[in-house]
C-alpha atoms as a PDB file:
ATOM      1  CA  UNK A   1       0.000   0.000   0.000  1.00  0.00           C
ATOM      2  CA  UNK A   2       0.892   3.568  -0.850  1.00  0.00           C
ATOM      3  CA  UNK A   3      -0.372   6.659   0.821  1.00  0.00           C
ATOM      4  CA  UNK A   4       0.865  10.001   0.086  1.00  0.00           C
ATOM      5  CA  UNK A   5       2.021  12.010   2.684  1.00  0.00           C
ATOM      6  CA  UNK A   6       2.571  15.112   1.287  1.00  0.00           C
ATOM      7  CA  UNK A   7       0.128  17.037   3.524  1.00  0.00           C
ATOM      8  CA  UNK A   8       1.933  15.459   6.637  1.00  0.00           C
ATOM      9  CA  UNK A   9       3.364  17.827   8.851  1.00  0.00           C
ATOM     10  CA  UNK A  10       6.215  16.450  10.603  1.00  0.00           C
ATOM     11  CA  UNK A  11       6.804  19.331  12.801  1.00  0.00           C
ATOM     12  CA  UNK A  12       3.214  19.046  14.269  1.00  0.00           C
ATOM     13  CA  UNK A  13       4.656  15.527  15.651  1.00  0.00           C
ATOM     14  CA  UNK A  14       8.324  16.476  16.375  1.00  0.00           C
ATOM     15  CA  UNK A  15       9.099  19.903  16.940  1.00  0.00           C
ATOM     16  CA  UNK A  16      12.375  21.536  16.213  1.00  0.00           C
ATOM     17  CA  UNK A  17      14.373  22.088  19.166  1.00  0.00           C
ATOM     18  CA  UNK A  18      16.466  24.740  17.559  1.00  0.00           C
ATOM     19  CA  UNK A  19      19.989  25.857  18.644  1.00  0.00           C
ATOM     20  CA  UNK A  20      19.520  25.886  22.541  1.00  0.00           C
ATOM     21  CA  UNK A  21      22.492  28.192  22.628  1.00  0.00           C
ATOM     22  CA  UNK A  22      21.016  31.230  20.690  1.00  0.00           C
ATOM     23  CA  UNK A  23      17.503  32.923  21.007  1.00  0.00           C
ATOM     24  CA  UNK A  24      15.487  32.923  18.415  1.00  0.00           C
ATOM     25  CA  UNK A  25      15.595  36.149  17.253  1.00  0.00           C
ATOM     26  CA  UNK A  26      18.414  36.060  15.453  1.00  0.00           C
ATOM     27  CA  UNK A  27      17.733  32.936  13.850  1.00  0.00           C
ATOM     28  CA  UNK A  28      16.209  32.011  10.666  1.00  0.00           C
ATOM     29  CA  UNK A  29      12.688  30.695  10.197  1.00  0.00           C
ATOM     30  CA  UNK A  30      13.635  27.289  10.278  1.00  0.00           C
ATOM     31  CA  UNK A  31      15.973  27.080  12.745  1.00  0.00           C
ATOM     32  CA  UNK A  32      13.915  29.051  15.258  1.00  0.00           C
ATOM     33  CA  UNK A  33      12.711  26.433  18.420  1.00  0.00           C
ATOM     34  CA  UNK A  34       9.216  25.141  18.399  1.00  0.00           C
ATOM     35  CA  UNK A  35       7.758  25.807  21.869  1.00  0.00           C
ATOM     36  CA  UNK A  36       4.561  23.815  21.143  1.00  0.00           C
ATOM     37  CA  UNK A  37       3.760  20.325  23.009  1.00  0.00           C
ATOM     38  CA  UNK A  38       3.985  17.596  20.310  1.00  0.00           C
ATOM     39  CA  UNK A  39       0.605  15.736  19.276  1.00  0.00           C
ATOM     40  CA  UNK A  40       1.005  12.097  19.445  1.00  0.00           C
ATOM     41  CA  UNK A  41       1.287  10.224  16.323  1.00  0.00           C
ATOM     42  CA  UNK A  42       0.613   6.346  16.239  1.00  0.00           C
ATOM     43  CA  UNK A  43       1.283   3.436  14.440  1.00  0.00           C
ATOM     44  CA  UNK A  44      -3.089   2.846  14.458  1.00  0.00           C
ATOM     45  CA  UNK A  45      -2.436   6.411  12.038  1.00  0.00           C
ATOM     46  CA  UNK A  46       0.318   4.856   9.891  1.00  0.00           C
ATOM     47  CA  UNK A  47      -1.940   2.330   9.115  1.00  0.00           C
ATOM     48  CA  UNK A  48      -5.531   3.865   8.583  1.00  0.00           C
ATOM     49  CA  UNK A  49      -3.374   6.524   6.386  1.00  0.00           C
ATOM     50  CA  UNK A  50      -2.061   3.767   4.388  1.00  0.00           C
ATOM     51  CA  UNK A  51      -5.405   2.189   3.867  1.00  0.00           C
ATOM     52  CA  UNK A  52      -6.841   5.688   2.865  1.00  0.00           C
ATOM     53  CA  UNK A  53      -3.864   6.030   0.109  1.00  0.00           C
ATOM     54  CA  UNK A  54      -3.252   9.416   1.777  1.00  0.00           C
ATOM     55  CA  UNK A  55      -2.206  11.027   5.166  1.00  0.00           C
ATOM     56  CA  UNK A  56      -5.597  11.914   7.156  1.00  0.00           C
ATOM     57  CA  UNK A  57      -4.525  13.622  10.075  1.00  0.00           C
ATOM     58  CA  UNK A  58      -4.277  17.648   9.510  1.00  0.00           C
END
């Protein structure tokens, strides 16, 4: 099975922990730290998502 997982967000799951030794400010975008509590992500969602053909958890 196939799924496309284009529209999954891997920073919703793991978020970046940044450079702990500089603030963000004077970091780029992407480097910046996420300060957001990580949703859980499942094998149960691997699986349904694989059976959809596509990632279905926005």
């Amino acid at each position: 099975m196939n799924a496309d997982i284009e529209s999954f967000n891997f920073r919703r799951y793991f978020p970046n922990t940044g450079i702990w030794f500089l603030p963000n400010a004077i970091l780029p975008e992407y480097l910046k730290t996420d300060h957001h509590k990580p949703e859980p992500l499942t094998v149960q969602m691997f699986i349904e998502s694989a059976k959809a053909g596509r990632w279905l958890y926005d």
